[in-house]
N, C-alpha and C. Protein backbone atom coordinates (compact mmCIF):
# COMPACT_ATOMS: atom_id res chain seq x y z
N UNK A 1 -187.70 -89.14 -203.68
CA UNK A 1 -188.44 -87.89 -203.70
C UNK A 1 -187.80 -86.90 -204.64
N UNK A 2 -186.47 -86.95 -204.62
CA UNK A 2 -186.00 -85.43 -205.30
C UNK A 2 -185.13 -86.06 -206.66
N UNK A 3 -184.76 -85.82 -207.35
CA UNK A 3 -184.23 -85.77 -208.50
C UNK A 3 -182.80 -85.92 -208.37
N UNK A 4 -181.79 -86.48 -208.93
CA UNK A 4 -180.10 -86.32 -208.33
C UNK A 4 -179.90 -86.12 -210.14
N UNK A 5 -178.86 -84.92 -210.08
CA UNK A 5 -177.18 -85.42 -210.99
C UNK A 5 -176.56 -85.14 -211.26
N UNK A 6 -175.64 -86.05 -211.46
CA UNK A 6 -173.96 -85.94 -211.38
C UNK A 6 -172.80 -85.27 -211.95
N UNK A 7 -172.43 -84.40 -211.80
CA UNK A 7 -171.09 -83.79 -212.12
C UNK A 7 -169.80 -84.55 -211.96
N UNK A 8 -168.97 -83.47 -212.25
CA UNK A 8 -167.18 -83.56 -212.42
C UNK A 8 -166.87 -83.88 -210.64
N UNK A 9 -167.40 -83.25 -210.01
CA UNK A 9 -166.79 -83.04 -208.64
C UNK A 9 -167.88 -83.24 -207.74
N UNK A 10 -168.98 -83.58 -208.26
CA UNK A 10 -170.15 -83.59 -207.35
C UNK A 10 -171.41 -84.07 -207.80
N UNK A 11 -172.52 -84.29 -206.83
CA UNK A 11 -173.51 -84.13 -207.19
C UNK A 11 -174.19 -83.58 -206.52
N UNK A 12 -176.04 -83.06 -207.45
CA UNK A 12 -176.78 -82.14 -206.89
C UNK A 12 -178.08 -83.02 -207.10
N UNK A 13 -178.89 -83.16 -205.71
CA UNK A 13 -179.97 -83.71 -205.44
C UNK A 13 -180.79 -82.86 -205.31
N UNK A 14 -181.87 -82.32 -206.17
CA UNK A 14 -183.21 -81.45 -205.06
C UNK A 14 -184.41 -82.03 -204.55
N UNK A 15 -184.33 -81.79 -203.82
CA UNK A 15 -185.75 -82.52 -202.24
C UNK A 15 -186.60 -81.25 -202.51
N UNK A 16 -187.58 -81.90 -201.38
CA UNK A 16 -188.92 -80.82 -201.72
C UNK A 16 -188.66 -79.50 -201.53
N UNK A 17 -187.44 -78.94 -200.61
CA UNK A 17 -187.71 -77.27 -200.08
C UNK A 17 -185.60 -76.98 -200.14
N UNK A 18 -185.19 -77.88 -200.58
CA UNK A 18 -183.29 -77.40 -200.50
C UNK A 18 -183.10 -78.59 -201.59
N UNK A 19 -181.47 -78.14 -201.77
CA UNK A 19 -180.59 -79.14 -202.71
C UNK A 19 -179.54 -79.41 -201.99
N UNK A 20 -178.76 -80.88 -201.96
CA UNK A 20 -177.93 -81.69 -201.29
C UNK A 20 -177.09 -81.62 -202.41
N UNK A 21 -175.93 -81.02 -201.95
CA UNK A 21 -174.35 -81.36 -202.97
C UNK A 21 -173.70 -82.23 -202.11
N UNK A 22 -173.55 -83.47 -202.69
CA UNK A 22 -172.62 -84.33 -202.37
C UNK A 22 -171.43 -84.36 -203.35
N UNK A 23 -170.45 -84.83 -201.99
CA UNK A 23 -168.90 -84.73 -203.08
C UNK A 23 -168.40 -86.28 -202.56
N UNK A 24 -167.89 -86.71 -203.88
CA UNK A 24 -167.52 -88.35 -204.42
C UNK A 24 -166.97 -88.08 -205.66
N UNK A 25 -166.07 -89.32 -205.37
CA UNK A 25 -165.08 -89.52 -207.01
C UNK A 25 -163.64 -88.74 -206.67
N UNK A 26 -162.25 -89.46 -207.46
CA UNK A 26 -161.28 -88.41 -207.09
C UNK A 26 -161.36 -86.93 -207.32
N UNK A 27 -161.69 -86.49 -208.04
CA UNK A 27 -161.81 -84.99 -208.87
C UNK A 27 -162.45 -84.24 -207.86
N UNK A 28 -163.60 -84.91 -207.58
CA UNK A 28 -164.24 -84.30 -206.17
C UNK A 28 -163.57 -83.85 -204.68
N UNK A 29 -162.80 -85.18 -204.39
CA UNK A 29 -161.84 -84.95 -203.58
C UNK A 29 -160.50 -83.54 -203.56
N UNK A 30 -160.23 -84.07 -204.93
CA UNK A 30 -159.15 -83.02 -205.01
C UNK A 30 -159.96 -81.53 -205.14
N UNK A 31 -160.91 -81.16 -205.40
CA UNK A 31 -161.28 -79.70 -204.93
C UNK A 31 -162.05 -79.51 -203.46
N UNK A 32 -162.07 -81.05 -203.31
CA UNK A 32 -163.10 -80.57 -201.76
C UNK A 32 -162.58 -81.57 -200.89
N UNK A 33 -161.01 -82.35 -200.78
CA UNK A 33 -160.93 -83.11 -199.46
C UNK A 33 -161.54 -83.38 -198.48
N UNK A 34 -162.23 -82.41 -197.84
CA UNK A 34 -162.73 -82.88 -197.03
C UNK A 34 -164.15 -82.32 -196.49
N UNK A 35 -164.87 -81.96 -197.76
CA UNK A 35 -166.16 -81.60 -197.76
C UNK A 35 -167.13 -82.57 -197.54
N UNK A 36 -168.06 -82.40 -197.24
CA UNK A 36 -169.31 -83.68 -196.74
C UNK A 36 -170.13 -83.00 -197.33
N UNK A 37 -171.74 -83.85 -197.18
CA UNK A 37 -172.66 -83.21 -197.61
C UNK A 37 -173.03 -81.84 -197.34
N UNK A 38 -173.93 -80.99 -197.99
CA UNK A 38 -173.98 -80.05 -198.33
C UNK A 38 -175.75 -79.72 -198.62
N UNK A 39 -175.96 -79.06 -197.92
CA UNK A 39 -177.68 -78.83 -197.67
C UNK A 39 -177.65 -77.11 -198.15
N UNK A 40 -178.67 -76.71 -199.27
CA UNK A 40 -179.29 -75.20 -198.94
C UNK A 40 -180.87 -74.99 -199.54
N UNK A 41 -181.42 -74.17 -198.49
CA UNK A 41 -182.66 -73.99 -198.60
C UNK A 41 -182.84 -73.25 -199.55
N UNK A 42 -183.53 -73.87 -200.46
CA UNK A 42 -184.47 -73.57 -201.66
C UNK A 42 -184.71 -71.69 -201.49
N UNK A 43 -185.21 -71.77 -200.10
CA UNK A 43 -185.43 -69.90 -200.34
C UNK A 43 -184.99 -69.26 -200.05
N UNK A 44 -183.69 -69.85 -199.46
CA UNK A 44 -182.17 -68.68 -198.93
C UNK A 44 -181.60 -68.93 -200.35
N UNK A 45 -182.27 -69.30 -201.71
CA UNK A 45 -181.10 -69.37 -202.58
C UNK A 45 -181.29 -67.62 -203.29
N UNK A 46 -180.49 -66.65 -203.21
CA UNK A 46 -180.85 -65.53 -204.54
C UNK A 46 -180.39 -65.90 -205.50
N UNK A 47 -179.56 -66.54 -205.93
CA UNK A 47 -179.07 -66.65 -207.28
C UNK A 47 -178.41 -67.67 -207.99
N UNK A 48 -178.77 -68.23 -208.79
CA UNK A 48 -178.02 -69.53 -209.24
C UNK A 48 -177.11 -69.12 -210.80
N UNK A 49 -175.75 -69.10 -210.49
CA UNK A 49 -175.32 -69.12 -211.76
C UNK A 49 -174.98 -70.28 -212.64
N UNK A 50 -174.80 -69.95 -213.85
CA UNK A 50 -174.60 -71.16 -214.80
C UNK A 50 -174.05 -71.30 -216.17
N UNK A 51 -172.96 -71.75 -216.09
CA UNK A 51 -172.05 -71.29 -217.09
C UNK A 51 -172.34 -72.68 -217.55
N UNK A 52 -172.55 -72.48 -219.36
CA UNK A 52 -172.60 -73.75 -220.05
C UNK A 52 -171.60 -74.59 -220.56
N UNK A 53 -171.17 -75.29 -220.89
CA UNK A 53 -169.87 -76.43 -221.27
C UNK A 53 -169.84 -75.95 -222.41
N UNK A 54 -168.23 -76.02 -223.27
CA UNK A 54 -167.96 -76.31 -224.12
C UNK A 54 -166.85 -77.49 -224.36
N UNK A 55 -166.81 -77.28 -225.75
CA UNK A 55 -165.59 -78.57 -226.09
C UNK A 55 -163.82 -78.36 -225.34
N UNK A 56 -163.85 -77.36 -224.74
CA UNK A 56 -162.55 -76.51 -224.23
C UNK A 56 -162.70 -76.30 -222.68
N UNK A 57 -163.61 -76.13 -222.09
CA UNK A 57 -163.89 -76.35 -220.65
C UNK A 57 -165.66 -76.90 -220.18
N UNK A 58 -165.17 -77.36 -219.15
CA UNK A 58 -166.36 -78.07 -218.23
C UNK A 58 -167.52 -76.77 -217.38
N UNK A 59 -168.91 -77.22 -217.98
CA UNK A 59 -169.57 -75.85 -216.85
C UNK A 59 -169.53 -75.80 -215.59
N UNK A 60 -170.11 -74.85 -214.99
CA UNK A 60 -170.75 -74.91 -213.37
C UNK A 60 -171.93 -74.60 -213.41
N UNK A 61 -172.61 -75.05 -212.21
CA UNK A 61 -173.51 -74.38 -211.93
C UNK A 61 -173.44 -74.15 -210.52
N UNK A 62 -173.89 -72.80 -210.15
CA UNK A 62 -173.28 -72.56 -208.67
C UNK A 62 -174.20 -71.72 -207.72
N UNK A 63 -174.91 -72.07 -206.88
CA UNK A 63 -175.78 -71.70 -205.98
C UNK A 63 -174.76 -70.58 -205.15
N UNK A 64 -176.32 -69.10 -204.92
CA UNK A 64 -175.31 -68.04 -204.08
C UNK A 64 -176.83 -67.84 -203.19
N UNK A 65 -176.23 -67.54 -201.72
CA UNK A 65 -177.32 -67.13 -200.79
C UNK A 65 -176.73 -66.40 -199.58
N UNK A 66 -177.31 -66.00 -198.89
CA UNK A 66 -176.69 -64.74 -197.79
C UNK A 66 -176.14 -65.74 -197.09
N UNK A 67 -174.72 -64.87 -196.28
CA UNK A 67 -173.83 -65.60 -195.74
C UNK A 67 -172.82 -66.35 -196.20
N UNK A 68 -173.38 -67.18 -198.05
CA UNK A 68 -172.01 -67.45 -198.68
C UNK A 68 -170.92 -66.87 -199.47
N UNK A 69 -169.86 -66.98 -199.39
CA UNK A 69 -169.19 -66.75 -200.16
C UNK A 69 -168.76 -66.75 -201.73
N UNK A 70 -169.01 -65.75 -202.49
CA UNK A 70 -169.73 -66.26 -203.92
C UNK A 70 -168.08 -66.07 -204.20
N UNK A 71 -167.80 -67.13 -205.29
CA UNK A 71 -166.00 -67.22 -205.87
C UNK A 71 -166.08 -66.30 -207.25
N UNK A 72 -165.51 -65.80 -207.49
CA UNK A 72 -165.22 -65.34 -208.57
C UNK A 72 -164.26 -66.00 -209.64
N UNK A 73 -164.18 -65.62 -210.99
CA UNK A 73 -162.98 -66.10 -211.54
C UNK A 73 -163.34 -67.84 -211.80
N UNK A 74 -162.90 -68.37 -212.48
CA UNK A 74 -163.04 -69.77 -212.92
C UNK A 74 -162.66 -69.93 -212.33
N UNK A 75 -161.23 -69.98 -211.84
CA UNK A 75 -160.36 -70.99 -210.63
C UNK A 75 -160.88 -71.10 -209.49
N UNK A 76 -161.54 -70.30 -208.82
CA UNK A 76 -162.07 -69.94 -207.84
C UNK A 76 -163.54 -70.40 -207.75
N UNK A 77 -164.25 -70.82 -208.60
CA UNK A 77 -165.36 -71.30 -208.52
C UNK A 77 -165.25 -72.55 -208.53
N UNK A 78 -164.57 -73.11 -209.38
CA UNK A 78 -164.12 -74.73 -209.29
C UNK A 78 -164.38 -75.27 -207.70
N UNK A 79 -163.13 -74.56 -206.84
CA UNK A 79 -163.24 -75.23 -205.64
C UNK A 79 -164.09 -74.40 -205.02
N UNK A 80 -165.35 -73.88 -205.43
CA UNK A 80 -166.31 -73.45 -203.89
C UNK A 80 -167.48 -74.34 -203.99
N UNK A 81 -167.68 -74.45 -202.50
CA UNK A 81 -168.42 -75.57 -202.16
C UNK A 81 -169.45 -75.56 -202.84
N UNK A 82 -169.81 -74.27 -203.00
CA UNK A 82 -171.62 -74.37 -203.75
C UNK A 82 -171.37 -74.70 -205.07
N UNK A 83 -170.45 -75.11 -206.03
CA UNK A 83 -170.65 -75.34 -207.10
C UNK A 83 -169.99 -76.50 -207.64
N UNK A 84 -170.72 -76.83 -208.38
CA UNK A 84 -170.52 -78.68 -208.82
C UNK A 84 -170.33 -78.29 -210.78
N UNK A 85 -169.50 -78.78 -210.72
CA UNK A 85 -168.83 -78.80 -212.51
C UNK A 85 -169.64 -79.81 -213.52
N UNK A 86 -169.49 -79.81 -214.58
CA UNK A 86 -170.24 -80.66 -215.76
C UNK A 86 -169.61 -80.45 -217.09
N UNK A 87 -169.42 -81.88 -217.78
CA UNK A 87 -168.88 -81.92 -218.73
C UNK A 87 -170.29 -81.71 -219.94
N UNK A 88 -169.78 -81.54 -220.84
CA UNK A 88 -171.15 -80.90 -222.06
C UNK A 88 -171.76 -82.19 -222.43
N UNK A 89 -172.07 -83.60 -222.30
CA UNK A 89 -172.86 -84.27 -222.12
C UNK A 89 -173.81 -84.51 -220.82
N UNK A 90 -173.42 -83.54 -219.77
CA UNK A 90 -174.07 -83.53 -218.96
C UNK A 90 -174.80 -82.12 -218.93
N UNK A 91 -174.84 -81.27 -219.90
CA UNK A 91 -175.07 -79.82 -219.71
C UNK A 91 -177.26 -80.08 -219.84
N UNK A 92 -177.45 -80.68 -220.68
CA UNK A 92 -179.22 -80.89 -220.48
C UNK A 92 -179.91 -81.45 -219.26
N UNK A 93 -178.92 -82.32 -218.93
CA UNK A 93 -179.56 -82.74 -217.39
C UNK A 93 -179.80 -81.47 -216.18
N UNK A 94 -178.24 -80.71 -216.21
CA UNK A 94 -177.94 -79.39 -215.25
C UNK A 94 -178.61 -78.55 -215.64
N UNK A 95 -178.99 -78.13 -217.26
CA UNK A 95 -180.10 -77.13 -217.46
C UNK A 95 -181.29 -77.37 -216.88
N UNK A 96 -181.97 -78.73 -216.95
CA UNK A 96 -183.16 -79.26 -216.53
C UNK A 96 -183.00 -79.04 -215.57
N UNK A 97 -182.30 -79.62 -214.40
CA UNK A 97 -182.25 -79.17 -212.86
C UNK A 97 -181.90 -77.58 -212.55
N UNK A 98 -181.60 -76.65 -213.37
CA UNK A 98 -181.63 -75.40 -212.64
C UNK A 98 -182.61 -75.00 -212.94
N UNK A 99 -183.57 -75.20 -214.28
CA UNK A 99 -185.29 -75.17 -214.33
C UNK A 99 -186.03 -75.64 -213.16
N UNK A 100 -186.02 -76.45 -212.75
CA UNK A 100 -186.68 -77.37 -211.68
C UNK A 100 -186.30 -76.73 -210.45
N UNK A 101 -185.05 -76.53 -210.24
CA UNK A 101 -184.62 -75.44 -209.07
C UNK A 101 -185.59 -74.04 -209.09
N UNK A 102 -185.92 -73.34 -209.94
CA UNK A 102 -186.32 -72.42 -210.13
C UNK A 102 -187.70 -72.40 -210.13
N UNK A 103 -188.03 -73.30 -210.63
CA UNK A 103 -190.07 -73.32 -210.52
C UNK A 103 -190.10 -73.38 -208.88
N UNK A 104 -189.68 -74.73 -208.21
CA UNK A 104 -189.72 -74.62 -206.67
C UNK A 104 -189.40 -73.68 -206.31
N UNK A 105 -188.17 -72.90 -206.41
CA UNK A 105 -188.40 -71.33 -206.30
C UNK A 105 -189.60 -70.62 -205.55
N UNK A 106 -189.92 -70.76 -207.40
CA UNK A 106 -191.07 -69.48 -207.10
C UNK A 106 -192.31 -69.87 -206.62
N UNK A 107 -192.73 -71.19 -206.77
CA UNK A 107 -193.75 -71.87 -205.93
C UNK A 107 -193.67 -71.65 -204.42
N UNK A 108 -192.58 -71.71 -203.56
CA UNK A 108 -192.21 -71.21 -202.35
C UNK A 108 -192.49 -69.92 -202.57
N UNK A 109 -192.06 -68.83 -203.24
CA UNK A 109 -192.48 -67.52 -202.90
C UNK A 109 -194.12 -67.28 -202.90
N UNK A 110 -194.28 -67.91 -203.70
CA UNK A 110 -195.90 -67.59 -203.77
C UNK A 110 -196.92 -67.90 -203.24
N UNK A 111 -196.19 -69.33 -202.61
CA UNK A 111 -196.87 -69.70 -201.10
C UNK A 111 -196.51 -69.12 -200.02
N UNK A 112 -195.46 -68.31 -199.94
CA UNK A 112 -194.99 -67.66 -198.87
C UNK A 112 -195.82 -65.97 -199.01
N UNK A 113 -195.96 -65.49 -200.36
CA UNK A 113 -197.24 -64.99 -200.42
C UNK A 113 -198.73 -64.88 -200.18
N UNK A 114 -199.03 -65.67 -200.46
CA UNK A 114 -200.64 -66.23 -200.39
C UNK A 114 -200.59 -66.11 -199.27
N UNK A 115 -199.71 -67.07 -197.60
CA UNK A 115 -199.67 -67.01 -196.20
C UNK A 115 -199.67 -65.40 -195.76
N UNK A 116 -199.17 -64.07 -196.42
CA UNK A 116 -198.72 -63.07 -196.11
C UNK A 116 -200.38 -62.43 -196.33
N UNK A 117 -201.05 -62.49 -197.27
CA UNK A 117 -202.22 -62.61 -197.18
C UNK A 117 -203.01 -62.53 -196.69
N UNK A 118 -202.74 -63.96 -196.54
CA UNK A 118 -204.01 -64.17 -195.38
C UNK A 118 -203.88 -63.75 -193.93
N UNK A 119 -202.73 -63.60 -193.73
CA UNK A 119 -202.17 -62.79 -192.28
C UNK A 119 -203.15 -61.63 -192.02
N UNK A 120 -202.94 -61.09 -193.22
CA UNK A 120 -203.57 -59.55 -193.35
C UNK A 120 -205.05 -59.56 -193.42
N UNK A 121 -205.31 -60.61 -194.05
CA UNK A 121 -206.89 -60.64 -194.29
C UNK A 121 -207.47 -61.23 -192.57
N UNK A 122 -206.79 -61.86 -192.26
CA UNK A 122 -206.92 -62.25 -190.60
C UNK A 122 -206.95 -60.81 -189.75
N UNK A 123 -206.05 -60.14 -190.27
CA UNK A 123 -205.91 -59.14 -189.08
C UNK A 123 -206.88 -58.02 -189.75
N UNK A 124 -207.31 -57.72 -191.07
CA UNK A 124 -208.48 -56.85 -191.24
C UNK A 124 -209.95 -57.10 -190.48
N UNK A 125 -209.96 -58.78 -190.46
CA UNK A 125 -211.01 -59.26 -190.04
C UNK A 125 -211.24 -59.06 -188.71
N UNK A 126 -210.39 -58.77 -188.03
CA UNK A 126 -210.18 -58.83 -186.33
C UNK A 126 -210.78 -57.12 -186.18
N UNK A 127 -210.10 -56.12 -187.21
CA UNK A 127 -210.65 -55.00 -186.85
C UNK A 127 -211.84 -54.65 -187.42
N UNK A 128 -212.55 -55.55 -188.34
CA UNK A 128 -213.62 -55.09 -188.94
C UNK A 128 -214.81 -55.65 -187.80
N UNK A 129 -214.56 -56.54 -186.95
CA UNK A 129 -214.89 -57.56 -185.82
C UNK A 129 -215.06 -56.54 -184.77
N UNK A 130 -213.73 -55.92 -184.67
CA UNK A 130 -213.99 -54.56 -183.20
C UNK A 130 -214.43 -53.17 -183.32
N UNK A 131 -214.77 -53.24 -185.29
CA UNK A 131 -215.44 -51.75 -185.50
C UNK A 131 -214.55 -50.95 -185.26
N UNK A 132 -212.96 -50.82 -185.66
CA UNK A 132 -212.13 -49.86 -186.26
C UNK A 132 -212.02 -49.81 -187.68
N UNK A 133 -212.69 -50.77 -188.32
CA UNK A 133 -213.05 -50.60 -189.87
C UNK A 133 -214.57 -50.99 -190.21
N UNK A 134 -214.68 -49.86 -190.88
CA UNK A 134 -216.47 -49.95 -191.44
C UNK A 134 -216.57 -51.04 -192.42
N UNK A 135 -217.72 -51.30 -192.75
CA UNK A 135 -217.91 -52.16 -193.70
C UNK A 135 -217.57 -52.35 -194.48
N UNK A 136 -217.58 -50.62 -195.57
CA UNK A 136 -216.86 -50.41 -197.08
C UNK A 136 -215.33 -50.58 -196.82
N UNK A 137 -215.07 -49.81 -196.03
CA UNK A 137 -213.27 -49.77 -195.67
C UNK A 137 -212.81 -51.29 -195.85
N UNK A 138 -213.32 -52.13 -194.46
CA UNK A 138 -213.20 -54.05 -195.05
C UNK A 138 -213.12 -54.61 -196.33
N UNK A 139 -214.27 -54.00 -197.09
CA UNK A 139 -214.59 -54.46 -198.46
C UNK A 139 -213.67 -54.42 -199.29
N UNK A 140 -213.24 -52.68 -199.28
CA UNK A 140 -212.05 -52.14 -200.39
C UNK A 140 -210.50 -52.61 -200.16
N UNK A 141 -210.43 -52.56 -198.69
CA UNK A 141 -208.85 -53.21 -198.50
C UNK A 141 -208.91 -54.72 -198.63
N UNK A 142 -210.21 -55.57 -198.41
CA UNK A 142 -210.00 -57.25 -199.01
C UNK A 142 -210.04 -57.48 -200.45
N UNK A 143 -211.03 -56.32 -201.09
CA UNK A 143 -210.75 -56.20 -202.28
C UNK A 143 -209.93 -56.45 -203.08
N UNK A 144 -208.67 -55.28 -202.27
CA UNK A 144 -207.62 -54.48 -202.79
C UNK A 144 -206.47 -55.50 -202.84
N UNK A 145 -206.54 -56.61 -201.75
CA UNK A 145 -205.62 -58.08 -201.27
C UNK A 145 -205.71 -58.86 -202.60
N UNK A 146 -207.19 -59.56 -202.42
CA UNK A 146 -207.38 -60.17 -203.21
C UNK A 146 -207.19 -60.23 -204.70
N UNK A 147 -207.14 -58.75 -205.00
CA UNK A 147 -207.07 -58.33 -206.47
C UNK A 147 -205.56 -58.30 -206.93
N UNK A 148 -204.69 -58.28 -205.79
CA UNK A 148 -202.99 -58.20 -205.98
C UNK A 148 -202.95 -59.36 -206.94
């Protein structure tokens, strides 16, 4: 179903609604002994950073969402769990997957929109139903939804 790949210290799988960091390989070990898999939801993510490779150091890319701990500083990002390293032959694959991270994104928001919606258009309907909203009033505020 989801897409996987592989870093310095890890890898990153995305499934339909989160991404799975798994840690394998020594390198992995030595920043994460004893880390296991690693699950976060697609719409608890705010921010994905992404530092690109060069010939002199390896990138990251590093998922931040409420409740985690975002690392600062290179050294410090290395070993946090949310972020998985890449050498610059791997930097088009990790660009591609933080694209792909990001459309699902916003596809979740906008379905999480559209539902917000129709909530409203449900609950206009209920009062246009008990005659606390007139006809035009209904009209202009489904209008006014629809036209967002």
């Amino acid at each position: 179903m989801g897409s996987l790949v592989e870093g310095v210290n890890g890898q990153i799988e995305l499934l339909q609604d989160r991404i799975r960091i798994t840690r394998r390989g020594f390198l992995a070990f030595g920043a994460h002994p004893w880390a296991g898999d690693k699950e976060i939801l697609l719409s608890e993510i705010t921010a994905i950073k992404f530092k690109r490779a060069s010939l002199m150091a390896s990138g990251f890319i590093q998922f931040l969402y409420p409740g985690g701990q975002e690392a600062k500083g290179f050294h410090r990002t290395v070993a946090d769990e949310n972020t998985v390293m890449f050498w610059p032959r791997h930097q088009k694959e990790f660009a591609e997957l933080r694209e792909a991270i990001e459309q699902k994104r916003q596809q979740i928001k906008t379905t999480a929109a559209s539902l917000d919606e129709l909530e409203i258009l449900k609950k206009l309907a209920e009062l246009h139903r008990s005659g606390v909203l007139s006809d035009d009033e209904f009209d202009a505020k489904k209008r006014a939804i629809l036209e967002h």
